[in-house]
C-alpha atoms as a PDB file:
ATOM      1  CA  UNK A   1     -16.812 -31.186  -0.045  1.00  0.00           C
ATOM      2  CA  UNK A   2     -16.178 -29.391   3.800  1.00  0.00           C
ATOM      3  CA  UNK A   3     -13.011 -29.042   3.023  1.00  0.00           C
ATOM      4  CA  UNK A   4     -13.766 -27.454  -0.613  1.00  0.00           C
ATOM      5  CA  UNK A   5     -16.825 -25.565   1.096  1.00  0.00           C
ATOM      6  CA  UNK A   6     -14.680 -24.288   3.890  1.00  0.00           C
ATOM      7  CA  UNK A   7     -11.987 -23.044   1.770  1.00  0.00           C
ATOM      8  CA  UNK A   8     -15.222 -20.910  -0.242  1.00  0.00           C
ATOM      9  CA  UNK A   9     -16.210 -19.618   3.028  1.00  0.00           C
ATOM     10  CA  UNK A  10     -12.543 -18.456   3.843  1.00  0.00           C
ATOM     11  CA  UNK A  11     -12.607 -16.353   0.549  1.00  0.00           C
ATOM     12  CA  UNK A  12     -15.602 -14.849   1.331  1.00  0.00           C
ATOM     13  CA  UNK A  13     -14.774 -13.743   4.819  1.00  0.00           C
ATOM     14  CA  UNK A  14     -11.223 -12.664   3.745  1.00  0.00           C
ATOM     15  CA  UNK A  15     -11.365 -11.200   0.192  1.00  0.00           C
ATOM     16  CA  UNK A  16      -8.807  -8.677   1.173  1.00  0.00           C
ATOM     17  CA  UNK A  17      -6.290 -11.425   1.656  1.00  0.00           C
ATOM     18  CA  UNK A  18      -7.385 -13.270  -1.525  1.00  0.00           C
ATOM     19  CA  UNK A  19      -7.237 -10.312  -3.672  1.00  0.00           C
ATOM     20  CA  UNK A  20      -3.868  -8.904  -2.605  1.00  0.00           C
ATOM     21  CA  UNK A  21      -2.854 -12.557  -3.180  1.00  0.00           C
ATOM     22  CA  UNK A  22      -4.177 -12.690  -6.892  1.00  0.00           C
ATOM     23  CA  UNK A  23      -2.539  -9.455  -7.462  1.00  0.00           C
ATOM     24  CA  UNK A  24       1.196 -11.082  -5.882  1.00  0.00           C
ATOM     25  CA  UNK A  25       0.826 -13.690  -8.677  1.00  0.00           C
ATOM     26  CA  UNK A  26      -0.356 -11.396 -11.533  1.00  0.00           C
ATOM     27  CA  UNK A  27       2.949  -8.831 -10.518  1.00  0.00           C
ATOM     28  CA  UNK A  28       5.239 -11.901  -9.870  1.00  0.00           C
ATOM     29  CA  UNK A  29       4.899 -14.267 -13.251  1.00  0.00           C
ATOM     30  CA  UNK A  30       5.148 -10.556 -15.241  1.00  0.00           C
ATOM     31  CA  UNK A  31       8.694 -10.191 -13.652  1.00  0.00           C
ATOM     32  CA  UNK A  32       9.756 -13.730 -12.545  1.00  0.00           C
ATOM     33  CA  UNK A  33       7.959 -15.889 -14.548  1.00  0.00           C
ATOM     34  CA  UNK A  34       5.271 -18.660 -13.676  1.00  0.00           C
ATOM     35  CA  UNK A  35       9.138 -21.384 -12.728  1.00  0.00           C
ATOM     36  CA  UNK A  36      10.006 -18.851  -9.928  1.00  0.00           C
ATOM     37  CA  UNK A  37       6.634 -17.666  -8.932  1.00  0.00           C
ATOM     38  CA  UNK A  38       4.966 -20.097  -7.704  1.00  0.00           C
ATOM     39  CA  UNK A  39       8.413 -21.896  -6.129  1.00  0.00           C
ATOM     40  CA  UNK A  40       8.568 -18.743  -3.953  1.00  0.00           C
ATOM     41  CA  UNK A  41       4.712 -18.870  -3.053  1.00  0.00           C
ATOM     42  CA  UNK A  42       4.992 -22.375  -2.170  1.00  0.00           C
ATOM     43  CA  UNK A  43       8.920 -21.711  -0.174  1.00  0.00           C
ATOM     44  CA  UNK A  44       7.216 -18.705   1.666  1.00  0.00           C
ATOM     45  CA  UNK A  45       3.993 -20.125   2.779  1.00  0.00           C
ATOM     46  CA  UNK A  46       5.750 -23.284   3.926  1.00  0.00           C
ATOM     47  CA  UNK A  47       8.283 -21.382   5.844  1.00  0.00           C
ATOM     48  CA  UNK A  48       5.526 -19.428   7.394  1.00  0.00           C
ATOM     49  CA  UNK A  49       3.301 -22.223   8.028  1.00  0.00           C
ATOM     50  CA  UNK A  50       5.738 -24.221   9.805  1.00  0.00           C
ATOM     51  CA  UNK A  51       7.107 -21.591  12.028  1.00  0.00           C
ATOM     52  CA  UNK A  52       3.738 -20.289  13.091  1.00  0.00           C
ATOM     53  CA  UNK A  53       3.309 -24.000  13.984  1.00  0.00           C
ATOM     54  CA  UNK A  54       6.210 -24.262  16.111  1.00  0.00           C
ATOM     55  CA  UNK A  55       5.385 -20.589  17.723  1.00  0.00           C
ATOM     56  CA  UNK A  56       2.135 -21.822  18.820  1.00  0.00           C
ATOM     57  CA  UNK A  57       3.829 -24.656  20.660  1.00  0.00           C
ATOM     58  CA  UNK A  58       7.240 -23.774  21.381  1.00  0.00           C
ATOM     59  CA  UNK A  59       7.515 -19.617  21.290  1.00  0.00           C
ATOM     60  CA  UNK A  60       9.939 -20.263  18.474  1.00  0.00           C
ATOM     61  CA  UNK A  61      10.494 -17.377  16.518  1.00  0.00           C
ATOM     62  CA  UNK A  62       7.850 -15.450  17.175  1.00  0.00           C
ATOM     63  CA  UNK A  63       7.277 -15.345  20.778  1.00  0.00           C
ATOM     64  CA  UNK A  64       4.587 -17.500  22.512  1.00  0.00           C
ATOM     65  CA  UNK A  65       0.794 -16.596  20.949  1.00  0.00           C
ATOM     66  CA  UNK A  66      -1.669 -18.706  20.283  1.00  0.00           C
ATOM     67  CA  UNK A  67      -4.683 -18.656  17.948  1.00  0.00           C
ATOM     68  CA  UNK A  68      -7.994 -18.916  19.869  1.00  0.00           C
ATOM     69  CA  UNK A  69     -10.332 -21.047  17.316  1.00  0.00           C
ATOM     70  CA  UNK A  70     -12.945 -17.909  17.449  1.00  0.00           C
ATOM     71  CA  UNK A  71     -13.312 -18.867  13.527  1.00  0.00           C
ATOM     72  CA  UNK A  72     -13.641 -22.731  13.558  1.00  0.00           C
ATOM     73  CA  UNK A  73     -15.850 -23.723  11.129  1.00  0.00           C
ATOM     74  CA  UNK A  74     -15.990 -20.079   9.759  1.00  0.00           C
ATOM     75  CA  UNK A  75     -12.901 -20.250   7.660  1.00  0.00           C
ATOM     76  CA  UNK A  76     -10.337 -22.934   7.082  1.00  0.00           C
ATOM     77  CA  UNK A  77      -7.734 -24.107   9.411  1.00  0.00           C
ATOM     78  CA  UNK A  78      -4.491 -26.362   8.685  1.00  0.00           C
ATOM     79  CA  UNK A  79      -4.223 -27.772  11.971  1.00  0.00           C
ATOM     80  CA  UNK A  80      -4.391 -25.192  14.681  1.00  0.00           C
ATOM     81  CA  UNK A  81      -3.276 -22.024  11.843  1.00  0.00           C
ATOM     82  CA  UNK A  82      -5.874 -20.245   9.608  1.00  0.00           C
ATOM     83  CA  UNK A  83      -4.830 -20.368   6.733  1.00  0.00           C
ATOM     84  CA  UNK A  84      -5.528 -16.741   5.677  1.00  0.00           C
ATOM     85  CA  UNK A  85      -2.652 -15.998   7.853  1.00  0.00           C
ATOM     86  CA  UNK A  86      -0.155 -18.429   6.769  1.00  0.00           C
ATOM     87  CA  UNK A  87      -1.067 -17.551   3.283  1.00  0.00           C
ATOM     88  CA  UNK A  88      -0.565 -13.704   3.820  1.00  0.00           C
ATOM     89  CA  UNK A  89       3.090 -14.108   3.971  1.00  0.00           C
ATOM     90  CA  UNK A  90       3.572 -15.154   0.389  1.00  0.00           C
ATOM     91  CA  UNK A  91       2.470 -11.566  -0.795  1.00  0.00           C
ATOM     92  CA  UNK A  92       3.837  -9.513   2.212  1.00  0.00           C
ATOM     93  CA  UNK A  93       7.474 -11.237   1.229  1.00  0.00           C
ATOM     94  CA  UNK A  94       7.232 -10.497  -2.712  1.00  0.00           C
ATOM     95  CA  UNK A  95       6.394  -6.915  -2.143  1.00  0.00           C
ATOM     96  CA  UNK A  96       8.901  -6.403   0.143  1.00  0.00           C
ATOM     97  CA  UNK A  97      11.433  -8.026  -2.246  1.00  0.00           C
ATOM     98  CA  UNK A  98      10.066  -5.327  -4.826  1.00  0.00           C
ATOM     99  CA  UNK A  99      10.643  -2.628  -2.523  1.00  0.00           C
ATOM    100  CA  UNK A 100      14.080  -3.664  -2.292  1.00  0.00           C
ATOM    101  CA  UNK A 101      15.411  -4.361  -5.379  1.00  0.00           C
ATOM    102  CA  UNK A 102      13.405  -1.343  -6.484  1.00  0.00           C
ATOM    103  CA  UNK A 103      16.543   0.564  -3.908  1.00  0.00           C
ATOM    104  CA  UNK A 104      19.700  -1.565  -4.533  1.00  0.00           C
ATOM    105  CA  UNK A 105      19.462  -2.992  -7.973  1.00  0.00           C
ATOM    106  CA  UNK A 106      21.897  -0.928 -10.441  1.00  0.00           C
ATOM    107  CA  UNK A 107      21.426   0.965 -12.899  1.00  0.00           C
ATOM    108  CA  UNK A 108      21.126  -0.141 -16.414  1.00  0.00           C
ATOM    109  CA  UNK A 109      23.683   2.263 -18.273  1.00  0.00           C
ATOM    110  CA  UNK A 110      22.285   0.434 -21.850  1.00  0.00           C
ATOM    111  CA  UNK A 111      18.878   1.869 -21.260  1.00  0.00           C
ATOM    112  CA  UNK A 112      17.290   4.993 -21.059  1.00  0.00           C
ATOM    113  CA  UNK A 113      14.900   6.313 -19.104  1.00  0.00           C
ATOM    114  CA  UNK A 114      11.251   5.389 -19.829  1.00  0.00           C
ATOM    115  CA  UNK A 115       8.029   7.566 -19.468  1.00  0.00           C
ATOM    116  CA  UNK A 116       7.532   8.520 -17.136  1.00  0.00           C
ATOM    117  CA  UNK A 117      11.365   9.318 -16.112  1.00  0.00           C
ATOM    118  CA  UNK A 118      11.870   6.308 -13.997  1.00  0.00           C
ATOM    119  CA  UNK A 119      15.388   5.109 -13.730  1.00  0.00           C
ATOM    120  CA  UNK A 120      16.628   1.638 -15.747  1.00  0.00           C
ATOM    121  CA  UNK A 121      17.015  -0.744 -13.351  1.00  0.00           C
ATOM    122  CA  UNK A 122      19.733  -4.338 -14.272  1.00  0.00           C
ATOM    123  CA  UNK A 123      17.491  -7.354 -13.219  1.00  0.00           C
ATOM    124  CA  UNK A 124      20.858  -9.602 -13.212  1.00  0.00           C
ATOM    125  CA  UNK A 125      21.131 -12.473 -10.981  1.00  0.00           C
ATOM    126  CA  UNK A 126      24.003 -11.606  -8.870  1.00  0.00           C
ATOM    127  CA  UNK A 127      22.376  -8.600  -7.745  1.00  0.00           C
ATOM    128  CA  UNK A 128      18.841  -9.360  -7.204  1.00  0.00           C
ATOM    129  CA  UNK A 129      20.020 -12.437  -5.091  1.00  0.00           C
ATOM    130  CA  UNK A 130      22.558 -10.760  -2.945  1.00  0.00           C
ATOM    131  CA  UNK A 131      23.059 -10.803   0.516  1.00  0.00           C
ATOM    132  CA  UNK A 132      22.358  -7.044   0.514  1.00  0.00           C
ATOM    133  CA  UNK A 133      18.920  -7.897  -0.527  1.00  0.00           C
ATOM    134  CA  UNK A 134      18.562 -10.839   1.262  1.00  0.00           C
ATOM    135  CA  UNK A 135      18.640  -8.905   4.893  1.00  0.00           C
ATOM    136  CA  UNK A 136      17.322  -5.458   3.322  1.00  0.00           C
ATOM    137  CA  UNK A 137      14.323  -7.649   1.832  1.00  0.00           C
ATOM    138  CA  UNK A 138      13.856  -9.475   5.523  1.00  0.00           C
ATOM    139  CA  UNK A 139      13.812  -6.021   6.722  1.00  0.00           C
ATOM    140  CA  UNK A 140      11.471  -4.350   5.061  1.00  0.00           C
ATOM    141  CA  UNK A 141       9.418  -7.916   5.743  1.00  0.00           C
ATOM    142  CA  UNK A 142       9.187  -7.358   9.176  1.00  0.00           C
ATOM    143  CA  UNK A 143       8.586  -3.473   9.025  1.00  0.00           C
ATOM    144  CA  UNK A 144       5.579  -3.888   7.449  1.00  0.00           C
ATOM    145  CA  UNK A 145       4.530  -6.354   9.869  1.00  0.00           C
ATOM    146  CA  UNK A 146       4.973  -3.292  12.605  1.00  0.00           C
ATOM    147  CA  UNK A 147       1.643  -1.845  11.080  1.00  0.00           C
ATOM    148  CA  UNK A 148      -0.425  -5.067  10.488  1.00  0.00           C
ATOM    149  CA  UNK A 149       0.193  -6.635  13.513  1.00  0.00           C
ATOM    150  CA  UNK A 150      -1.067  -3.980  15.844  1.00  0.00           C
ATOM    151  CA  UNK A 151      -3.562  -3.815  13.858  1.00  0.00           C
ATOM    152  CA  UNK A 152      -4.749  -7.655  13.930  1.00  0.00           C
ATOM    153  CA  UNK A 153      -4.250  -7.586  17.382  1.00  0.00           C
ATOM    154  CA  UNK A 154      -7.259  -5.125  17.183  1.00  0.00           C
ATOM    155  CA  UNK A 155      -9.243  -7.352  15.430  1.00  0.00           C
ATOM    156  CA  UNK A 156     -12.369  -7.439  17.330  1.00  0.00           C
ATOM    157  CA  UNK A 157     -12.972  -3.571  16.572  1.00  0.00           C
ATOM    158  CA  UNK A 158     -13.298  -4.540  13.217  1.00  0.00           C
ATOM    159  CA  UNK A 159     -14.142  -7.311  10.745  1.00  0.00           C
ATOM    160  CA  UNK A 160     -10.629  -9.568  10.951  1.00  0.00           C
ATOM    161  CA  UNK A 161     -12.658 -10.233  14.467  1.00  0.00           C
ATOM    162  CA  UNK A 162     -10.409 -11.467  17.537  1.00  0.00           C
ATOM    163  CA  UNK A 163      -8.661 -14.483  16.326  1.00  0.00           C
ATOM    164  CA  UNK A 164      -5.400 -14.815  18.791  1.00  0.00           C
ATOM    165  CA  UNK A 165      -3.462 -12.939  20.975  1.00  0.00           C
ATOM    166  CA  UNK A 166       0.268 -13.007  22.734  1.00  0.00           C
ATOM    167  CA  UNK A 167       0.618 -14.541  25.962  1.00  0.00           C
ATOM    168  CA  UNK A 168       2.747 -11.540  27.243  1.00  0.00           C
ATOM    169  CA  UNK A 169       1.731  -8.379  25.934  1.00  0.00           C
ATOM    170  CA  UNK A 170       4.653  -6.225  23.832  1.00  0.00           C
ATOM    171  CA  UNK A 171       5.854  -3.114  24.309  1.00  0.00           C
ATOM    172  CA  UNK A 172       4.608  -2.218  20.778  1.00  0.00           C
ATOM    173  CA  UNK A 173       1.096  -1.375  20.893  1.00  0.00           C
ATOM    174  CA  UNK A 174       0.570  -4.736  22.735  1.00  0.00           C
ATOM    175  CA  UNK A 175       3.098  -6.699  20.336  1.00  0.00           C
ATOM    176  CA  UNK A 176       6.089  -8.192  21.497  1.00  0.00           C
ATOM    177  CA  UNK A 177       9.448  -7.565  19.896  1.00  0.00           C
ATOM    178  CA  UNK A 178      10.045 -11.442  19.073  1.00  0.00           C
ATOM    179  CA  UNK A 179       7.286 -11.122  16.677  1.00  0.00           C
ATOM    180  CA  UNK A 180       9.121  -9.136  14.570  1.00  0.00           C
ATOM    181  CA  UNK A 181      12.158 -10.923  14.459  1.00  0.00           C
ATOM    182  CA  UNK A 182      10.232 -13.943  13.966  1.00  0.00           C
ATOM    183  CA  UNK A 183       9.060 -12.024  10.881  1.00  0.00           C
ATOM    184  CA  UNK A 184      12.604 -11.588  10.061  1.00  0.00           C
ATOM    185  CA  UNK A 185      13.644 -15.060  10.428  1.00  0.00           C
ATOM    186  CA  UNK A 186      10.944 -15.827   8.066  1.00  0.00           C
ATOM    187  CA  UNK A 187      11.708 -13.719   5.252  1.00  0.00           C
ATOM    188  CA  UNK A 188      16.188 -14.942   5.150  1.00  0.00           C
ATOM    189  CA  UNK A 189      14.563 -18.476   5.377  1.00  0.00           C
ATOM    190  CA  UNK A 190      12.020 -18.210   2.423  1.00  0.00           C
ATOM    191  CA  UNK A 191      14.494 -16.206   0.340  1.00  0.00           C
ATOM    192  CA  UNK A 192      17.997 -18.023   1.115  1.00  0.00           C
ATOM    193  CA  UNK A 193      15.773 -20.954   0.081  1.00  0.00           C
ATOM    194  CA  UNK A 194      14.244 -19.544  -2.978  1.00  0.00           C
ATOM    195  CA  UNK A 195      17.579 -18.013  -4.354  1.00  0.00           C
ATOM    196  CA  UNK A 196      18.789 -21.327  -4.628  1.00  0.00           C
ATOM    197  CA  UNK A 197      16.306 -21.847  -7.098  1.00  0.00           C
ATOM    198  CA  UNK A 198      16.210 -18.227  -8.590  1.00  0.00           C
ATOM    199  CA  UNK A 199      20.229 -19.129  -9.297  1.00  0.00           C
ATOM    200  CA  UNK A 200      19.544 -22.480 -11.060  1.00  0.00           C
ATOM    201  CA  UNK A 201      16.803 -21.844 -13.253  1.00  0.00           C
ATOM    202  CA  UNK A 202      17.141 -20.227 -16.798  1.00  0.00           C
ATOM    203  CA  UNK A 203      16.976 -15.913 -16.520  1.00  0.00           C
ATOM    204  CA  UNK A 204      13.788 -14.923 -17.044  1.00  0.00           C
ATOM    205  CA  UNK A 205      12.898 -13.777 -20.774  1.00  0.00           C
ATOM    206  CA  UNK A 206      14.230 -10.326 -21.509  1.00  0.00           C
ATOM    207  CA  UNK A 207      10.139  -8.149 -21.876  1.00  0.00           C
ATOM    208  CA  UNK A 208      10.958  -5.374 -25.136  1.00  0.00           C
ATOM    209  CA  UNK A 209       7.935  -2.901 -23.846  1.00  0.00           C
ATOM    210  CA  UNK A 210       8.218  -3.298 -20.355  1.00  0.00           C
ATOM    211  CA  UNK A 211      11.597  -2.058 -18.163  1.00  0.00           C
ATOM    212  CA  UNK A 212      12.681  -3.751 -14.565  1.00  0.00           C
ATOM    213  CA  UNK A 213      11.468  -0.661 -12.887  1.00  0.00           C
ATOM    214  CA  UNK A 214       8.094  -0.525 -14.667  1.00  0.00           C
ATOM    215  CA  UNK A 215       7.890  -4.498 -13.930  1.00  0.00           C
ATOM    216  CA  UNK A 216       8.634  -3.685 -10.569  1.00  0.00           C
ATOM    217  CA  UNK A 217       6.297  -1.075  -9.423  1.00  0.00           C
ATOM    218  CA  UNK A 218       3.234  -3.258  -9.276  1.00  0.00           C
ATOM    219  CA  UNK A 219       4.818  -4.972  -6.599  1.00  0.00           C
ATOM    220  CA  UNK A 220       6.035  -1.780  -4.979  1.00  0.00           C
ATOM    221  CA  UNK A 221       2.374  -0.827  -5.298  1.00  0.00           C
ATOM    222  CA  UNK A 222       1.115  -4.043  -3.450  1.00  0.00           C
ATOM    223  CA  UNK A 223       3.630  -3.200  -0.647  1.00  0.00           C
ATOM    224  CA  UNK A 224       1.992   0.314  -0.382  1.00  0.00           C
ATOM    225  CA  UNK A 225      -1.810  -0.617  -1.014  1.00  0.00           C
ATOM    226  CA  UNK A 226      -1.311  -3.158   2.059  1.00  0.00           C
ATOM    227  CA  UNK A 227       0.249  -0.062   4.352  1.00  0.00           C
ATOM    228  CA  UNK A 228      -2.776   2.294   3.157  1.00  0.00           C
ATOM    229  CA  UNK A 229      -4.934  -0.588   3.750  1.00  0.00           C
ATOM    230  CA  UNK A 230      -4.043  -1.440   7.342  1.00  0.00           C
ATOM    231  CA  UNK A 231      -3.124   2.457   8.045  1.00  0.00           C
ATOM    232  CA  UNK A 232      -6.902   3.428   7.160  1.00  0.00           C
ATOM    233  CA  UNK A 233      -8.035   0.646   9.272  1.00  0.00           C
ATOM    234  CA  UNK A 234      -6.189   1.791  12.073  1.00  0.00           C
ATOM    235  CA  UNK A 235      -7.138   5.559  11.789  1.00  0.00           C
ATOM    236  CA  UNK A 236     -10.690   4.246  11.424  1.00  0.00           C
ATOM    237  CA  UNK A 237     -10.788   2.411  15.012  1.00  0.00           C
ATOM    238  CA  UNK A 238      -9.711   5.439  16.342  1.00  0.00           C
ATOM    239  CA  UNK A 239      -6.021   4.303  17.103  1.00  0.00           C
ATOM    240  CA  UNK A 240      -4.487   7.764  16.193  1.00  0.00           C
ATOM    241  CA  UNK A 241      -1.005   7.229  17.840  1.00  0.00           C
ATOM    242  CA  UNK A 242      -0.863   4.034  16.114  1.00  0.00           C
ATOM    243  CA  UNK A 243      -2.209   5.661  12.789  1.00  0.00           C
ATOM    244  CA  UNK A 244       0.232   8.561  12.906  1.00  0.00           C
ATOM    245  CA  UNK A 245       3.611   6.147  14.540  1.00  0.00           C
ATOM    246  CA  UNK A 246       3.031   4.355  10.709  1.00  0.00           C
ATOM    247  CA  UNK A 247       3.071   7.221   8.932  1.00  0.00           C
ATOM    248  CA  UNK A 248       6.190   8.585  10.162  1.00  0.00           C
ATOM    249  CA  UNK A 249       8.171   5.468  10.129  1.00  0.00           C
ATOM    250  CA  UNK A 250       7.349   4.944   6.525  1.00  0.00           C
ATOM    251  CA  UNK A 251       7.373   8.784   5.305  1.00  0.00           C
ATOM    252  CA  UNK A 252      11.335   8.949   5.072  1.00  0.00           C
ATOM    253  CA  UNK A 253      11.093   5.373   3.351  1.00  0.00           C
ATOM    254  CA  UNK A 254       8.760   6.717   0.922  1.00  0.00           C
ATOM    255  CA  UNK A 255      10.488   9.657   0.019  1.00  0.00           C
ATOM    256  CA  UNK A 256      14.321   8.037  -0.412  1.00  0.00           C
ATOM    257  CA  UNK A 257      12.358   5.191  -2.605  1.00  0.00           C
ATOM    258  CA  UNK A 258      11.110   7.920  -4.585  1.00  0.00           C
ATOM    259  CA  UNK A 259      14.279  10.019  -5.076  1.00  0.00           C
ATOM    260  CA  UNK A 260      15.613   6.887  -6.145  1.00  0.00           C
ATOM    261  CA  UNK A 261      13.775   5.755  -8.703  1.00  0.00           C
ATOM    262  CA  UNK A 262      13.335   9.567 -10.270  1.00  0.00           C
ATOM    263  CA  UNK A 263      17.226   9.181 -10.286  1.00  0.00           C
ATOM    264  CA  UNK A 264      17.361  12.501  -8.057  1.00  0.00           C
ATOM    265  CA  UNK A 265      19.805  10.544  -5.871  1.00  0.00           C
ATOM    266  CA  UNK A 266      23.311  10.068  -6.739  1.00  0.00           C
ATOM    267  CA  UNK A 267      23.687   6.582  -7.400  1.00  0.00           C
ATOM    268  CA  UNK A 268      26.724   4.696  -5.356  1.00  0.00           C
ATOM    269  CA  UNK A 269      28.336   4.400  -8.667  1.00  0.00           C
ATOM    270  CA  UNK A 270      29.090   8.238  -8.867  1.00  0.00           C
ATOM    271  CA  UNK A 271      30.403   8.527  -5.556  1.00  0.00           C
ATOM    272  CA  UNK A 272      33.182   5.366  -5.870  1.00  0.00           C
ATOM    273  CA  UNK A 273      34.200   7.208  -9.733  1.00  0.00           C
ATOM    274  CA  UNK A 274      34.866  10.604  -8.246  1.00  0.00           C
ATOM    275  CA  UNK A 275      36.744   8.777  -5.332  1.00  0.00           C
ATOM    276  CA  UNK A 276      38.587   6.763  -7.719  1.00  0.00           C
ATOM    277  CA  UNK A 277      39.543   9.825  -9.167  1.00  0.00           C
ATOM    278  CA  UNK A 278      41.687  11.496  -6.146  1.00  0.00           C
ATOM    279  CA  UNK A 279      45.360  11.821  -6.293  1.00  0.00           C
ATOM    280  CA  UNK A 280      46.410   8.972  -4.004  1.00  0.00           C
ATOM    281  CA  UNK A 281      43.243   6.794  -3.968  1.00  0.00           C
ATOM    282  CA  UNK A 282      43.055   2.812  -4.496  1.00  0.00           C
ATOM    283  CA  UNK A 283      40.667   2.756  -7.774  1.00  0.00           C
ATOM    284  CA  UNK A 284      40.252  -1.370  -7.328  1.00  0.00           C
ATOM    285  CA  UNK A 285      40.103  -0.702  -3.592  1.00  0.00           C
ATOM    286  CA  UNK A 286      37.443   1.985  -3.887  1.00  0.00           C
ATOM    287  CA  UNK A 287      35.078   1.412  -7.211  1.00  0.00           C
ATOM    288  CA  UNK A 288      31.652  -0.124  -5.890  1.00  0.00           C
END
C-alpha cells in the first residue's frame, strides 16, 4: 500500500511526465504495435535506470551527479533514482526515433501523397533499423537533453524543485559535457538492443487509412511538445540566453524536417539517378 500510495503521489506531482508518457504509448502501439512497444519501453527504461545507477556511484556515462533525496517520501524512488526520471527516457527515445526516421526513411514510390501533401514514407525493416538511424536517433536523443537538462538543473525556480546536481559544474549552462554523451550512450544501447527484437518479430500490420508519415507525426509532435514545454519553462524563469541558445539550435532542425516531409527537398535518390546518368560514371558504384 506505500509503495502503491507513493507511486499515486508521484503522478500527482509529475503529471507532465505521466502524460507525455501515455501519449509515447498511444503514438507507439499505432505505428509499432503493442509486441514492440512495450519491449522498447521496458529496453529503454532499463538501460536508463541502470546507467543512472552506475553514474551516481561510478561517474559512468554521465559524469559524476548525484540525486539529493529533496523528494523522499514525496514521490517514488527505485533505490537512490526517482523514478520520474528514469521513466522519462522511454518517451524522450521514441520521439527522437520519430524524428529520425521521419528524415532518413525513403520514399514510398507506390504511394501518393496524402492530405495534407506529406511525403510517403517505406516503414521497411532494413531501413528503420539501420545504423544511420541508430546514431542519428542517439543524436537527436541527446540534443534534446541540451534543453531539459539546463533546465532541471533549475529546478528550484520552479515546480520540478531541486532534486540533484553535478559535482563539477559544465560548461553548458552548469551541465557537463559527459552528460550528454551519457545520453548518447543510452539511446545506441536501448536501440541496438531493441532492433534485435524489432528484426525478429513479425512486420507490423500494413494500416489502409493511415500512411508512415501520418503514423509518424504524433511522435514527431511529442518530440516538439517536450522542446516547447521545457523552452517556455525556461523563458519563464527568466533564463533568456538559455531560452533563445534552444531556439536557434533547433530552428535549422525544424525547418530541414519540414522541407523534408513537404518533399521540397530533393530526395538522395534524385541526386545518385542524375549521377548515374553522366558519361563515365559507375551506376552500381554511385546509385544510393
Amino acid at each position: 500500500m506505500e509503495l502503491f500510495s507513493l507511486f499515486l503521489n508521484t503522478v500527482v506531482l509529475r503529471p507532465y511526465v505521466f502524460l507525455f508518457l501515455c501519449a509515447f504509448f498511444v503514438f507507439a502501439m499505432q505505428l509499432i504495435g503493442w509486441p514492440r512497444t512495450w519491449r522498447f519501453w521496458l529496453i529503454s527504461w532499463g538501460t536508463a535506470f541502470i546507467c543512472e545507477f552506475s553514474s551516481t556511484r561510478t561517474g559512468i556515462p554521465f559524469g559524476w551527479y548525484h540525486y539529493n533525496g529533496s523528494t523522499v517520501g514525496q514521490e517514488l524512488y527505485i533505490s537512490n533514482i526517482p523514478f520520474m526520471a528514469s521513466i522519462s527516457f522511454s518517451f524522450l527515445l521514441y520521439a527522437a526515433y520519430s524524428v529520425t526516421l521521419c528524415v532518413l526513411l525513403p520514399i514510398d514510390r507506390t504511394s501518393t501523397p496524402g492530405h495534407p501533401p506529406l511525403i510517403p514514407l517505406h516503414f521497411d525493416p532494413a531501413s528503420r533499423s539501420s545504423r544511420r538511424v541508430l546514431v542519428s536517433t542517439a543524436l537527436f536523443f541527446a540534443l534534446l537533453d541540451m534543453v531539459i537538462d539546463p533546465l532541471a538543473l533549475r529546478g528550484d525556480r520552479w515546480f520540478l524543485g531541486s532534486i540533484y546536481l553535478y559535482a563539477d559544474p559544465g560548461v553548458h549552462f552548469g551541465v557537463p559535457l559527459t552528460n550528454y554523451l551519457g545520453w548518447v550512450v543510452v539511446g545506441l544501447i536501448s536501440l541496438s538492443i531493441y532492433f534485435r527484437f524489432d528484426r525478429r518479430l513479425p512486420d507490423p500490420p500494413r494500416h489502409t487509412h493511415w500512411s508512415t508519415t501520418h503514423r509518424l507525426l504524433p511522435g514527431v509532435g511529442l518530440y516538439y511538445a517536450v522542446l516547447a514545454f521545457n523552452l517556455g519553462l525556461t523563458f519563464w524563469i527568466g533564463e533568456w540566453h538559455m531560452g533563445v541558445s534552444g531556439v536557434l539550435m533547433y530552428l535549422p532542425i525544424t525547418v530541414w524536417l519540414a522541407l523534408r516531409l513537404t518533399g521540397s527537398l530533393r530526395p538522395l535518390e534524385s541526386y545518385a539517378m542524375e549521377r548515374s546518368t553522366r558519361p563515365g560514371s559507375n551506376q552500381g558504384r554511385d546509385f544510393v
